[in-house]
C-alpha atoms as a PDB file:
ATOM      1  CA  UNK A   1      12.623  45.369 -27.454  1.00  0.00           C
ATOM      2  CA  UNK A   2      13.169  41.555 -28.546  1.00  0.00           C
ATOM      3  CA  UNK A   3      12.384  38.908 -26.461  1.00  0.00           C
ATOM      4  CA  UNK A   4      14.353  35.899 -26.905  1.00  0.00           C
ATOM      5  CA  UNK A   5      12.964  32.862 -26.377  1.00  0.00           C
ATOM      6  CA  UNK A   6      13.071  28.951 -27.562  1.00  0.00           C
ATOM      7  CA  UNK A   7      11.153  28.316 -31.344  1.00  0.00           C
ATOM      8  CA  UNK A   8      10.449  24.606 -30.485  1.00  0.00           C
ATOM      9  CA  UNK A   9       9.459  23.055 -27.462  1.00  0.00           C
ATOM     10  CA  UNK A  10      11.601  20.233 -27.376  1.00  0.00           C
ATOM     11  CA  UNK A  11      14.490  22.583 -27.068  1.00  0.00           C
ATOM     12  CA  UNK A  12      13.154  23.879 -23.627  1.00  0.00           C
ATOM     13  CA  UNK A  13      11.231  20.970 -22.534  1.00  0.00           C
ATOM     14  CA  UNK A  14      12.075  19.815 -18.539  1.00  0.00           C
ATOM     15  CA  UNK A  15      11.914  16.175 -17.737  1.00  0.00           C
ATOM     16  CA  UNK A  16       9.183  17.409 -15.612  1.00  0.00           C
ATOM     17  CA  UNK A  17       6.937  19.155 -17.716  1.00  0.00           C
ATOM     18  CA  UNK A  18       5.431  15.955 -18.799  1.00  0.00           C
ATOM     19  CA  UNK A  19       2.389  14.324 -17.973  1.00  0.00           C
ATOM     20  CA  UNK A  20       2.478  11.168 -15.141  1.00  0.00           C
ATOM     21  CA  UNK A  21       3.206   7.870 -17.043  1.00  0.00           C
ATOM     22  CA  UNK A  22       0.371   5.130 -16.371  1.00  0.00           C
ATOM     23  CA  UNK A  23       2.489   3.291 -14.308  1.00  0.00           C
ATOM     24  CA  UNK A  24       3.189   6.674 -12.109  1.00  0.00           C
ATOM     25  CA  UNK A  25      -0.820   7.111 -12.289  1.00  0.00           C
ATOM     26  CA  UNK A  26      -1.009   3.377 -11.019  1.00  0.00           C
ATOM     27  CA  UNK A  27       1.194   4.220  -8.047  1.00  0.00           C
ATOM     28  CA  UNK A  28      -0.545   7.113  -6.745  1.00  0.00           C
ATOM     29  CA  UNK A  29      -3.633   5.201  -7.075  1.00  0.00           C
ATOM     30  CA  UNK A  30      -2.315   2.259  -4.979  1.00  0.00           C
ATOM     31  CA  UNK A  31      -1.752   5.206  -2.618  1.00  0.00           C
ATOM     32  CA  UNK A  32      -4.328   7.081  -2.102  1.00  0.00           C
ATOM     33  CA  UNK A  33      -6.308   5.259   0.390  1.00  0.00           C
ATOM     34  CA  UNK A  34      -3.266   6.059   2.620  1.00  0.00           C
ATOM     35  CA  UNK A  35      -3.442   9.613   1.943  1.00  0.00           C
ATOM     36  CA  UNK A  36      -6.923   9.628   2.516  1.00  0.00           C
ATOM     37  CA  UNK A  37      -6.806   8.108   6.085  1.00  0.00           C
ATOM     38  CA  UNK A  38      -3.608  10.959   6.461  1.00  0.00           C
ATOM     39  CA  UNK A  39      -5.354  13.146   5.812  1.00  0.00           C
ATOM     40  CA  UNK A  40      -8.741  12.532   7.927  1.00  0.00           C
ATOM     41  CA  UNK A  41      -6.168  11.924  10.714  1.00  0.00           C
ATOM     42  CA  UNK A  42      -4.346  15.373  10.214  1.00  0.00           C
ATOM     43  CA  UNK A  43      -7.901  17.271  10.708  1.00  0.00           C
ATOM     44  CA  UNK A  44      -8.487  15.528  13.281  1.00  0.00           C
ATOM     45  CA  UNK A  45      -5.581  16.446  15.113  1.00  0.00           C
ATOM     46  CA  UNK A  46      -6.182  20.197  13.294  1.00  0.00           C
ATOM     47  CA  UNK A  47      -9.774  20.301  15.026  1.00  0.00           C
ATOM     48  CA  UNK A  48      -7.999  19.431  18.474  1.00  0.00           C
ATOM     49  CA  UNK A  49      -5.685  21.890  18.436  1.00  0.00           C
ATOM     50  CA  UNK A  50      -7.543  24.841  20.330  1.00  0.00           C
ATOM     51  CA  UNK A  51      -9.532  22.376  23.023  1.00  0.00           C
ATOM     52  CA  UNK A  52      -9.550  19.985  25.195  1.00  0.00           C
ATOM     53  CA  UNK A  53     -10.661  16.598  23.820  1.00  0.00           C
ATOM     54  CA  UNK A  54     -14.009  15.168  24.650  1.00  0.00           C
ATOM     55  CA  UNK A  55     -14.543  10.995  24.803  1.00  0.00           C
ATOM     56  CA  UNK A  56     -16.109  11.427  21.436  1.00  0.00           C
ATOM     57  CA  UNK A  57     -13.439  13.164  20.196  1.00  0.00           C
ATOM     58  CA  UNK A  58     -10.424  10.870  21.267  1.00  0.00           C
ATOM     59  CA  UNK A  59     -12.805   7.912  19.669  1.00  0.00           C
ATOM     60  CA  UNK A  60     -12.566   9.815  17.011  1.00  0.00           C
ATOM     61  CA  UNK A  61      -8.941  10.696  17.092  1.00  0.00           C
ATOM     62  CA  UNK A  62      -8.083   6.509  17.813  1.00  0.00           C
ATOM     63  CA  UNK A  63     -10.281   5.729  14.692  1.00  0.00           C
ATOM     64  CA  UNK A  64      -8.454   7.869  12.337  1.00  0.00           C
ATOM     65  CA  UNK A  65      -5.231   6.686  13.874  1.00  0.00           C
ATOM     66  CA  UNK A  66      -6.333   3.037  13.351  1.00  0.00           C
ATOM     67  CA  UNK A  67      -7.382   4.144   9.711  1.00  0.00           C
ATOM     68  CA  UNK A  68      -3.829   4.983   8.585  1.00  0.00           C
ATOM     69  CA  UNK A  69      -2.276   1.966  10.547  1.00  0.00           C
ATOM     70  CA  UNK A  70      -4.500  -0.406   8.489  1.00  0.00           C
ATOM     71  CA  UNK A  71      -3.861   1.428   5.032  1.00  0.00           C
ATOM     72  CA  UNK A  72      -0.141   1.328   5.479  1.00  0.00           C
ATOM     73  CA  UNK A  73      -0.517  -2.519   6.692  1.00  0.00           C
ATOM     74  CA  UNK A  74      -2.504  -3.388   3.933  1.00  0.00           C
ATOM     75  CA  UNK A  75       0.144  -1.040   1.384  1.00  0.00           C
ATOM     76  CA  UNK A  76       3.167  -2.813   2.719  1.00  0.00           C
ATOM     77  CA  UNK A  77       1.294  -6.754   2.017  1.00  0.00           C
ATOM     78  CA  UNK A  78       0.400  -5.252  -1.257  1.00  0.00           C
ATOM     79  CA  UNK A  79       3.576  -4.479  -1.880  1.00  0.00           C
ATOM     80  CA  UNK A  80       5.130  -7.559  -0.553  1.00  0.00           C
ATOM     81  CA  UNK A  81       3.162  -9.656  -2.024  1.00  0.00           C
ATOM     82  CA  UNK A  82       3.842  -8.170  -5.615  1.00  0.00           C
ATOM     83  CA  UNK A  83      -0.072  -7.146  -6.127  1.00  0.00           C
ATOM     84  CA  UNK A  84      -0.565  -3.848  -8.539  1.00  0.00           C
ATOM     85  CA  UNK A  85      -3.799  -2.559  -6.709  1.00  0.00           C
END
């Protein structure tokens, strides 16, 4: 049986088997304090799925909330302001 397949690369290469530019690697680190704070908020809503919230855990739940609020503030004057990182 042959198999038929590309001899160079090139030929077959996708757009997207590449890896990230810098300036794509720039962007996601500009990001990624958001995601973090997304991220803590999502398992904190995960870890209140199954009970009924206790004071502690609606402090925590307000904190996380306030996390992401402040990270997409602070994203959006970054990115108003022209500033890279």
């Amino acid at each position: 049986m042959n198999h038929i397949a590309a001899v160079q690369a090139v030929v077959t290469a996708d757009e997207y088997d590449r890896e990230p530019t810098a300036a794509e690697l720039e962007a996601i680190a500009v990001e990624t304090p958001l995601i973090l704070a997304e991220v803590e908020l999502l398992d904190v809503r995960i870890a209140l799925m199954d009970r009924t919230p206790s004071e502690l855990d609606k402090r925590r739940l307000r904190k996380a909330l306030h996390r992401v609020l402040s990270e997409r503030a602070a994203l959006a004057n970054r990115a108003t302001s022209g500033e890279a990182a």
